[in-house]
Protein backbone atom coordinates (compact mmCIF):
# COMPACT_ATOMS: atom_id res chain seq x y z
CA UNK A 1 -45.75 -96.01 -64.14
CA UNK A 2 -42.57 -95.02 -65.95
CA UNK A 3 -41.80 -91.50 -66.96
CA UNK A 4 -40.23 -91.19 -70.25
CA UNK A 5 -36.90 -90.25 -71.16
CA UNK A 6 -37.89 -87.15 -73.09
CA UNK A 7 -40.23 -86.49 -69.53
CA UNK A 8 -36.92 -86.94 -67.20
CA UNK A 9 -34.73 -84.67 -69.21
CA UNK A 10 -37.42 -81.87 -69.08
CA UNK A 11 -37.72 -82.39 -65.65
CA UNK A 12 -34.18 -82.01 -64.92
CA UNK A 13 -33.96 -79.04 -67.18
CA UNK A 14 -36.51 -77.00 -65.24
CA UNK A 15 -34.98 -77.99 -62.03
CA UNK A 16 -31.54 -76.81 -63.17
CA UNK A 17 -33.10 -73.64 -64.48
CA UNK A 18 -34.84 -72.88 -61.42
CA UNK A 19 -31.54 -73.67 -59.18
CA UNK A 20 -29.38 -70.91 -61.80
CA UNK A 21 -32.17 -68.44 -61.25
CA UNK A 22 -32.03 -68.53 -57.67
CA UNK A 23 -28.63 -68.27 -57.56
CA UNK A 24 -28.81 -65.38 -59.30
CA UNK A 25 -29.45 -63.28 -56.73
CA UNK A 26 -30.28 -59.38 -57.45
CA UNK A 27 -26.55 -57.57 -56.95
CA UNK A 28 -24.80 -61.19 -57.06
CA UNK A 29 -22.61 -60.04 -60.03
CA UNK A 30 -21.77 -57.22 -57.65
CA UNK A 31 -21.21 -59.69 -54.73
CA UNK A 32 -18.08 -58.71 -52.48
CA UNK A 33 -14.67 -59.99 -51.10
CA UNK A 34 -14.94 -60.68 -47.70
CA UNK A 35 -12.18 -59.39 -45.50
CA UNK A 36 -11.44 -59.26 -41.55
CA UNK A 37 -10.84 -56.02 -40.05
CA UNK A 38 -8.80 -55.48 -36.34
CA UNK A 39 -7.84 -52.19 -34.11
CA UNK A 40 -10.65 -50.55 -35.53
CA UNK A 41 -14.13 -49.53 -33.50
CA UNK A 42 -15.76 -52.37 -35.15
CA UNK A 43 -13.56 -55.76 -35.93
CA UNK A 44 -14.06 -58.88 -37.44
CA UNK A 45 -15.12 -60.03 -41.12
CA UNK A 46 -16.68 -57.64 -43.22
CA UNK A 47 -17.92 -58.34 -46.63
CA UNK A 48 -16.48 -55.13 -48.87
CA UNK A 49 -18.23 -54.41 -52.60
CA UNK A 50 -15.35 -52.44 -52.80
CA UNK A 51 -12.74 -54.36 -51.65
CA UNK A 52 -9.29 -51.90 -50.64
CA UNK A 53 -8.20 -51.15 -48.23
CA UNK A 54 -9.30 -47.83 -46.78
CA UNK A 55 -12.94 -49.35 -47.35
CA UNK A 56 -11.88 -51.80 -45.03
CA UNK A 57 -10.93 -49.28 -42.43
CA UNK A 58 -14.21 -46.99 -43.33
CA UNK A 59 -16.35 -50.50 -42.46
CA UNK A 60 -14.75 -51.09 -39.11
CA UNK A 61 -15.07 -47.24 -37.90
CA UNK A 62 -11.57 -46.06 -38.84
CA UNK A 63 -10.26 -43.21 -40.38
CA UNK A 64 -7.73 -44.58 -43.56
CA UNK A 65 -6.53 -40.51 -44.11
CA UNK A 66 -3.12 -40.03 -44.91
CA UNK A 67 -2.94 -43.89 -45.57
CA UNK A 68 -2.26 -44.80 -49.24
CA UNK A 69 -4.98 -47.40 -50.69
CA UNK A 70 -4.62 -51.10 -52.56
CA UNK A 71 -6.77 -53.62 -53.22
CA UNK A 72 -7.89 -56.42 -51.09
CA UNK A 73 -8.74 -60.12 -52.06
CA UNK A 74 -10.39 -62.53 -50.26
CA UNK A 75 -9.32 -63.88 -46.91
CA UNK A 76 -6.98 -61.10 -45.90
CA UNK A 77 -6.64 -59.45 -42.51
CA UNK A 78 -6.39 -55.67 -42.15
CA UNK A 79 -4.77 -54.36 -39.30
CA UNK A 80 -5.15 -50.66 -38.61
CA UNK A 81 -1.87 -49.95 -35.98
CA UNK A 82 -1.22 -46.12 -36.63
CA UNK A 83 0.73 -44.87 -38.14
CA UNK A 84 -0.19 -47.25 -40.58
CA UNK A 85 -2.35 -50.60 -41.46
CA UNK A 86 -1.07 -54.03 -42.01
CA UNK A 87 -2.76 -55.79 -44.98
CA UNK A 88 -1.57 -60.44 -44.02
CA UNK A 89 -2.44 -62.77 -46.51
CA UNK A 90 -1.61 -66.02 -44.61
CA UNK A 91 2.04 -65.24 -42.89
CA UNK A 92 3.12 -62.91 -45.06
CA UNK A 93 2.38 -58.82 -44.09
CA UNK A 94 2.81 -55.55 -46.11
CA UNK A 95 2.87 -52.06 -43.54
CA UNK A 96 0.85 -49.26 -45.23
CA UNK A 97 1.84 -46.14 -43.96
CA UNK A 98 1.32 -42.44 -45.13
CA UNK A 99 5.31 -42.53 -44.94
CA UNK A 100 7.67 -44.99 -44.59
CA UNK A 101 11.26 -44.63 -43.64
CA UNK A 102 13.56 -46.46 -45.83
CA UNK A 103 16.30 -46.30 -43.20
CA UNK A 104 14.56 -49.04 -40.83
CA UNK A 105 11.63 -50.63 -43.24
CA UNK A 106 11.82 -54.46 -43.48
CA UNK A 107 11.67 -55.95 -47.37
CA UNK A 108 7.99 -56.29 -47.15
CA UNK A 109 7.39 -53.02 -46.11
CA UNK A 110 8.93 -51.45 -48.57
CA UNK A 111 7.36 -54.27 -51.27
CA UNK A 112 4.14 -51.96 -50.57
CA UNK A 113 5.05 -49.08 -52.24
CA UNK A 114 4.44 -48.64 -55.87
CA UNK A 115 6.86 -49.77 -58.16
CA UNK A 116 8.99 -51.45 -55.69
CA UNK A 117 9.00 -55.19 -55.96
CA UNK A 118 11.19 -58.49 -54.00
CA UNK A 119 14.88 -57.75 -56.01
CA UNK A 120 14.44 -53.79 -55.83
CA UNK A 121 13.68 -53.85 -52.18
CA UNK A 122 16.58 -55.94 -51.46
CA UNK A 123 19.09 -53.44 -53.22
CA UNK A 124 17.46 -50.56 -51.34
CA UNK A 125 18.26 -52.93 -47.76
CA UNK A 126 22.07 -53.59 -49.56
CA UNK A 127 22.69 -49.90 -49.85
CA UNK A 128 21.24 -48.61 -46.78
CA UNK A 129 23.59 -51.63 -45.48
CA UNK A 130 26.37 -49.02 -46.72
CA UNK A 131 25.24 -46.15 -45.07
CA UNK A 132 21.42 -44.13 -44.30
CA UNK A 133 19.85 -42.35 -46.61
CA UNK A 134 19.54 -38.63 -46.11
CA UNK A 135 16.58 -37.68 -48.14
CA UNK A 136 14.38 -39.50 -50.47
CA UNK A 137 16.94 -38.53 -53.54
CA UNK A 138 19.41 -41.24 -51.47
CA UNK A 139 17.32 -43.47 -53.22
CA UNK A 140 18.62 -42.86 -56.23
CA UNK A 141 22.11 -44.80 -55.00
CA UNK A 142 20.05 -47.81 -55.26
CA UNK A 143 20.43 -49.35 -58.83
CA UNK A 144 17.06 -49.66 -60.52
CA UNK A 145 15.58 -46.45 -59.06
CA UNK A 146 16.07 -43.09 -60.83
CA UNK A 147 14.66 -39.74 -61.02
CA UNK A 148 11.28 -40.57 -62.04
CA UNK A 149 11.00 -43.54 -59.07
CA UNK A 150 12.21 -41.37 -56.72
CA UNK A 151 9.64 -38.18 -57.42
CA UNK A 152 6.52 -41.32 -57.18
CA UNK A 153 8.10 -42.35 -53.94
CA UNK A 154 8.56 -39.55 -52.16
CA UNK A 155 5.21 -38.89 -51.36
CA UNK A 156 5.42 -42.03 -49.61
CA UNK A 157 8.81 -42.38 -47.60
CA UNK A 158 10.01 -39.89 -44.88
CA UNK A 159 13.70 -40.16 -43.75
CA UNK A 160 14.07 -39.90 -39.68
């Protein structure tokens, strides 16, 4: 015996139905990134419904105080190696710190902090090139970061 068409498509439309429903978990809307955690208490892949980083370091038994916080997307590695965490997305690495010195930071590291992108860190590694900075006002000798950069920075960067 032969089902009919209109028999077959209801069939299949049920079965789809009940396959969406149970995917729809409870909380699956809410699902998290998941994220691997090392030189913490606890390391390894941890699945974050918050995904930053200083979650990350909270799941694996760290403390992330005095570290500032970004967020996370799937995949990455977080590295807690005081005085600071190292957030890798394949080969490439940003160093969180609670303060970074601009006078020995590579590009990347100083990439992290806020405002501060490929071109701007670059300038900041030219004039450095010309002579240290003193205090976090030195920055200003770097074209592209004024007054109000500086006072968002400073928080952030500690000249040794």
């Amino acid at each position: 015996m032969r089902a009919s068409r209109p028999a077959v498509v209801a069939l299949i439309t049920v079965v789809l139905g009940i396959l969406v429903v149970a995917g729809t978990r409870p909380g699956a809307a809410e699902a998290g990134v998941v994220v691997q955690i090392e030189g913490t208490p606890l390391e390894g892949w941890v699945e974050l419904s918050t995904p930053t980083v200083h979650a990350a370091i909270r799941a694996g038994g760290g403390d992330p105080a005095g570290l500032p916080d970004r967020a996370l997307v799937e995949g990455q590695r977080v590295v807690l190696a005081p005085p600071g965490a190292l957030v890798r997305a394949g080969s490439a690495g940003l160093v969180l710190s609670g303060r970074l010195d601009p006078n020995t930071a590579s590009a990347e590291q100083l990439q992290a902090l806020p405002g501060i992108g490929a071109s701007l860190s670059q300038r900041i590694l030219d004039e450095r090139a010309r002579g240290p900075f003193t205090d976090a006002a030195d920055l200003e000798r770097v074209r592209g970061i004024g007054p109000k950069t500086v006072a968002r920075l400073e928080p952030l960067v500690e000249i040794r």
